[in-house]
Protein backbone atom coordinates (compact mmCIF):
# COMPACT_ATOMS: atom_id res chain seq x y z
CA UNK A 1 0.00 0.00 0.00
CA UNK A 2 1.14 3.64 -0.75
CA UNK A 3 2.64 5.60 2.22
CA UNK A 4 0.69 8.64 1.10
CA UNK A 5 -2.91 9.21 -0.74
CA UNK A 6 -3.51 7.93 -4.01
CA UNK A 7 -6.58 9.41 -4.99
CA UNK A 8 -4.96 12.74 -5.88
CA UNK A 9 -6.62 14.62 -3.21
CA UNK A 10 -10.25 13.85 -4.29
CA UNK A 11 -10.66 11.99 -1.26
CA UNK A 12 -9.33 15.22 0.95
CA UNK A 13 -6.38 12.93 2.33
CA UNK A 14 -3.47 13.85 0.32
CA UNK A 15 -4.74 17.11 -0.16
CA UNK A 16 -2.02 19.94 -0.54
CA UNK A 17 -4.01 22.86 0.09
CA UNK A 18 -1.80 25.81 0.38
CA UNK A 19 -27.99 29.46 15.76
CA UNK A 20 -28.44 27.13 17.86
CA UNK A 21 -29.88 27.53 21.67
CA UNK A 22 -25.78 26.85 22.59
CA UNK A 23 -24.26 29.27 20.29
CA UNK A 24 -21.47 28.43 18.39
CA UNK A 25 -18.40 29.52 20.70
CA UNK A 26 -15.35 31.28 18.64
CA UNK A 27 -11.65 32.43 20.02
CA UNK A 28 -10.01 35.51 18.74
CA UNK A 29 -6.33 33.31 18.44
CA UNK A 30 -6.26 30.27 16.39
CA UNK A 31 -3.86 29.48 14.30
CA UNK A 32 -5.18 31.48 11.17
CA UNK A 33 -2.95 29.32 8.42
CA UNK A 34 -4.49 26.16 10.48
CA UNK A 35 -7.24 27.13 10.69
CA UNK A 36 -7.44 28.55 6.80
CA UNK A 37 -6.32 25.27 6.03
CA UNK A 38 -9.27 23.36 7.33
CA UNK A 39 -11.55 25.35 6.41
CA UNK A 40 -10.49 25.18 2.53
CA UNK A 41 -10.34 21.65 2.94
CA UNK A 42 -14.35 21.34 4.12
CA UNK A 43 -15.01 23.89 1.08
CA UNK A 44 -13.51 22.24 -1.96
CA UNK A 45 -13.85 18.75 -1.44
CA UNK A 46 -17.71 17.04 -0.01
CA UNK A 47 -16.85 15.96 3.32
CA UNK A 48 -18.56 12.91 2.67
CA UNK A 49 -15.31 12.28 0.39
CA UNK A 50 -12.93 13.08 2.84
CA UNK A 51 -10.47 10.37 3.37
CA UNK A 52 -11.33 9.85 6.90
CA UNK A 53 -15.40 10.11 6.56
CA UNK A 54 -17.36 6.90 8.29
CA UNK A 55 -21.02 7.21 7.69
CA UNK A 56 -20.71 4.70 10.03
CA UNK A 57 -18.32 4.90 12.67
CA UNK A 58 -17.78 1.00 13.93
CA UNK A 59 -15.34 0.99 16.04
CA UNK A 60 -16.10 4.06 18.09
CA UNK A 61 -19.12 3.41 18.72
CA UNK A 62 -18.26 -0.22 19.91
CA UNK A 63 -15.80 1.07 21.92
CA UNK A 64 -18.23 3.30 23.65
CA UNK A 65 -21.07 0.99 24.05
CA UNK A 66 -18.55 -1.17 26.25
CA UNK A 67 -18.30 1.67 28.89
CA UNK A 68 -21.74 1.40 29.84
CA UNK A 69 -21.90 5.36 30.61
CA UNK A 70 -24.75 7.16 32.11
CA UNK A 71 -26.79 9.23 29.45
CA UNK A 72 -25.73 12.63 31.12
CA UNK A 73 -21.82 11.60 30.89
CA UNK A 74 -20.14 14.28 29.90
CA UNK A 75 -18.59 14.00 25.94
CA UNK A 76 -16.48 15.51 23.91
CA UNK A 77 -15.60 14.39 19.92
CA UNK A 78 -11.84 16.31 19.65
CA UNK A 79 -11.67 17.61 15.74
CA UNK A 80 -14.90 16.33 15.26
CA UNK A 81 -15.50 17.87 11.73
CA UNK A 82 -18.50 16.70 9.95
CA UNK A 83 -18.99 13.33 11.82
CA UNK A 84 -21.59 11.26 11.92
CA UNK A 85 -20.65 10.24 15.74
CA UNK A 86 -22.79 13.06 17.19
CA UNK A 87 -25.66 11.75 14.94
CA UNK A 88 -25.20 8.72 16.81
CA UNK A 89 -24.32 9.72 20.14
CA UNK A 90 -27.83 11.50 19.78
CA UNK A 91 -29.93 8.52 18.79
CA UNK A 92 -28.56 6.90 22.06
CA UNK A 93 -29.61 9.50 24.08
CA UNK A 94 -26.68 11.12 25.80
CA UNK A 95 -27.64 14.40 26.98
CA UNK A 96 -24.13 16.34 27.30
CA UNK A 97 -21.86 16.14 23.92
CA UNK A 98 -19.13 18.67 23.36
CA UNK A 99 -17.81 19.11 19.33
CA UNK A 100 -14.73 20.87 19.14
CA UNK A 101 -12.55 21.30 16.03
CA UNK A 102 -9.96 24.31 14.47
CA UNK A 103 -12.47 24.42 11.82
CA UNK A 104 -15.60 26.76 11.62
CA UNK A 105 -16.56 25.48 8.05
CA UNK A 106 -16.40 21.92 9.19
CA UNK A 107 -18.55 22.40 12.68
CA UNK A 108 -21.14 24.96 10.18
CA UNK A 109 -21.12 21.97 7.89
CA UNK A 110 -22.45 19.46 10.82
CA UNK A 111 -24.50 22.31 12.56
CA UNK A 112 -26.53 22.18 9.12
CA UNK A 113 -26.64 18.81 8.74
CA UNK A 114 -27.79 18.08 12.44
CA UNK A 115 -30.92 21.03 12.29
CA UNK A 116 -32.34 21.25 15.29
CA UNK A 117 -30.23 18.86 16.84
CA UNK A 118 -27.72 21.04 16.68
CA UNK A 119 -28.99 22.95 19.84
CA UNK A 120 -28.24 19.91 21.99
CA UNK A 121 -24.39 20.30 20.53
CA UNK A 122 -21.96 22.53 22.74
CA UNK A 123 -19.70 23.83 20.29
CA UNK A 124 -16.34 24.81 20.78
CA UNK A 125 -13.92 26.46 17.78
CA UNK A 126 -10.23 26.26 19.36
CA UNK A 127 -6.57 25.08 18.94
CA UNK A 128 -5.70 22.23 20.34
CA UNK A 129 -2.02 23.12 20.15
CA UNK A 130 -2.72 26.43 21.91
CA UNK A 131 -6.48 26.20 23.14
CA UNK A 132 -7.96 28.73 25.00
CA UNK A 133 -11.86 27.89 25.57
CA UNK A 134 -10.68 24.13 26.02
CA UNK A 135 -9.38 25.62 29.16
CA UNK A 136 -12.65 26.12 30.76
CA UNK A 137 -13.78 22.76 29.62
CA UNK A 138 -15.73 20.78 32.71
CA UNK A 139 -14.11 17.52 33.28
CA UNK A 140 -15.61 14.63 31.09
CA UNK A 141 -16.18 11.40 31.30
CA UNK A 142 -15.06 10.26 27.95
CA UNK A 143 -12.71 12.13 25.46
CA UNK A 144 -12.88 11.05 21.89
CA UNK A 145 -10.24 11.44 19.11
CA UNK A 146 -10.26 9.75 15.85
CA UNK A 147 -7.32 10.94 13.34
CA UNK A 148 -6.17 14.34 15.34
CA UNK A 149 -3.57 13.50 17.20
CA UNK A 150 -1.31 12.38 14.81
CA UNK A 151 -1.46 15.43 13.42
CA UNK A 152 1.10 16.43 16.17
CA UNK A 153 4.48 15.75 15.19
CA UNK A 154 6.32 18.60 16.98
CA UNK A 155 7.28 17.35 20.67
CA UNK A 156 5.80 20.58 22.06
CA UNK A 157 2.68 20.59 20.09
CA UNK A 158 1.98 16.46 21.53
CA UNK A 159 2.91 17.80 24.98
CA UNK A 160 0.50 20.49 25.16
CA UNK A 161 -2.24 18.42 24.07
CA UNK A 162 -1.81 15.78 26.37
CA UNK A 163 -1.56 18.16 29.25
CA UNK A 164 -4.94 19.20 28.11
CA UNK A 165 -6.21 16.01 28.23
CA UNK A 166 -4.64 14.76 32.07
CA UNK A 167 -6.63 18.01 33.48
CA UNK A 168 -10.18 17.53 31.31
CA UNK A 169 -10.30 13.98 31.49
CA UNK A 170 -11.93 13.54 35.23
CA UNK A 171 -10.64 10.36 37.42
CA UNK A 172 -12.31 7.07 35.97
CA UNK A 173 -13.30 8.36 32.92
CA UNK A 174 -12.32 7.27 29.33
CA UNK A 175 -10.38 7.92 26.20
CA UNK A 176 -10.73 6.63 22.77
CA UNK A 177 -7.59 7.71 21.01
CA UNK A 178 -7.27 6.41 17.40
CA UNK A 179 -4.46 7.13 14.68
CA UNK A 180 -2.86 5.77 11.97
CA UNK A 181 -0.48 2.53 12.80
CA UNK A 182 3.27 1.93 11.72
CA UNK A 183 1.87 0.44 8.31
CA UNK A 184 -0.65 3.82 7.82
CA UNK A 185 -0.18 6.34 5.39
CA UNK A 186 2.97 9.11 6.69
CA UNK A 187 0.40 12.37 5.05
CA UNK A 188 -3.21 13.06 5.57
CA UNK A 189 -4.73 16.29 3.51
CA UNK A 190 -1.24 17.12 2.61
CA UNK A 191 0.00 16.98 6.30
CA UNK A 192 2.37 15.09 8.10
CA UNK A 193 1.68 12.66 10.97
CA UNK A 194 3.52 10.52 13.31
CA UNK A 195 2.06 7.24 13.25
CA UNK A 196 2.28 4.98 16.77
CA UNK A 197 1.70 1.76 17.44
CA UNK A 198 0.27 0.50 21.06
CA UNK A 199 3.46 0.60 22.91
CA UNK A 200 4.29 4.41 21.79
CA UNK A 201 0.74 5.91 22.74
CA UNK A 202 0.90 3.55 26.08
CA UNK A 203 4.41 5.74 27.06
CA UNK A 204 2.90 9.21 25.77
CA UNK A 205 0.01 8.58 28.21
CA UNK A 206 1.18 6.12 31.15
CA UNK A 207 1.94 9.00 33.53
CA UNK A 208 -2.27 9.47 33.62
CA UNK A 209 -4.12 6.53 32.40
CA UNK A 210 -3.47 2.85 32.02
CA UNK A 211 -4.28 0.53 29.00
CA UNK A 212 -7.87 -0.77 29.14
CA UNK A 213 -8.23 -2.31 25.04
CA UNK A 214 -6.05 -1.79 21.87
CA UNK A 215 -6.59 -3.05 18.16
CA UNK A 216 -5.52 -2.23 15.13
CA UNK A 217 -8.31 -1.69 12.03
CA UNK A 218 -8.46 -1.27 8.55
CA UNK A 219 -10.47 1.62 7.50
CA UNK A 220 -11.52 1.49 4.29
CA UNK A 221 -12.27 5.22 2.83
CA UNK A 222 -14.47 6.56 0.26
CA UNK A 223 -12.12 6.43 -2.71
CA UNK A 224 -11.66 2.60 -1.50
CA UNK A 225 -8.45 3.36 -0.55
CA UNK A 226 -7.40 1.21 2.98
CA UNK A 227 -5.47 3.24 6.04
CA UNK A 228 -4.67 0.99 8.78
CA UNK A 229 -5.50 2.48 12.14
CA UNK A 230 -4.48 1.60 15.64
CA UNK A 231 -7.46 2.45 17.97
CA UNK A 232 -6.63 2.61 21.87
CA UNK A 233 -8.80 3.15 24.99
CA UNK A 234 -7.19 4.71 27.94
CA UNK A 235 -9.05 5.22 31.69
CA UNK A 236 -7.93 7.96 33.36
CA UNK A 237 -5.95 6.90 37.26
């Protein structure tokens, strides 16, 4: 398999692109370029042909139905995009979901898509590599993150997110932290990422949560192209 997209970018992975009741919550200091970035990204290409788009995302939601959580757990999907894990999360009831992302195209995108849903959606527009309103986060009970963090490949940028998620994560409760695997591709959208395997995430996080579950998963995208993921679930000690 190719290290790096094949589809030329039509699947928006490989990509080198230089209302509601809760209101959609903005920061004055994102990363512009980042930020720019993403949001060209969700403008040219459908998000529903963006290399890392599930219209039915498995393995998260297995993951989750294993914790047994309370429907007013507290949730929150990190770079959540347009995904359809909100849809879900909504069917099954649970009362308190957070969707944060660098992207105010992408959240508009699943705002419209959602309706009225939307208003049961707290919605937070931040950098994760310098966040701001993340700060003021309540502790949750289950932090989700499919595909962002190995978007981190500067020391300092990993660092601060993980320190992040050691103070919003509350004692007992959950991560599900997936990324691409040793065999995945080394670009997404034209981006660099480090790819782990169980042993380096286990050592980026052992200092706050311990190693409940890990498997590795071929994800199949819209093109039909295969990434191989490694999806791990962390509880917080």
């Amino acid at each position: 398999m190719s290290s790096s997209c094949s589809t030329g970018g039509g699947c928006g992975c490989g990509t080198n692109i230089e209302t509601s009741q809760r209101p959609l919550i903005t920061k004055n200091k994102v990363n512009e370029d980042l930020q720019e970035y993403w949001d060209t990204i969700y403008t040219v290409v459908d998000y529903q042909k963006n290399g890392w788009y599930e219209e039915i995302p498995k393995k998260s939601l297995e993951l989750i139905q294993q914790l047994n959580l309370e429907k007013t757990a507290r949730i929150i999907n990190i770079g959540a995009g347009t995904t359809t894990l909100v849809d879900f999360l909504l069917e099954q009831h649970y009362e308190n979901i957070s969707a944060t992302d660098i992207s105010s195209t992408a959240l508009d995108l699943l705002k419209d898509r959602l309706g009225n849903n939307s208003k049961k959606i707290d919605w937070i527009i931040d950098d994760l590599t310098n966040p701001t309103l993340l700060l003021d986060l309540e502790p949750v009970d289950l932090w989700i993150d499919r595909a962002v963090f190995h978007f981190f490949t500067e020391v300092k940028d990993q660092e601060t997110y993980l320190d992040l998620l050691a103070q919003k994560v509350r004692k007992g409760g959950y991560v599900i932290l997936a990324t691409f695997n040793l065999k995945g591709a080394s670009k997404c959208s034209g981006l660099p990422v480090r790819r782990y395997n169980e042993l380096m995430l286990k050592t980026k996080l052992e200092a706050n949560f311990d190693l409940v579950e890990s498997f590795e998963y071929t994800y199949t995208m819209p093109s039909g192209d295969e990434r191989p993921y490694i999806y791990t679930l962390f509880k917080k000690i």
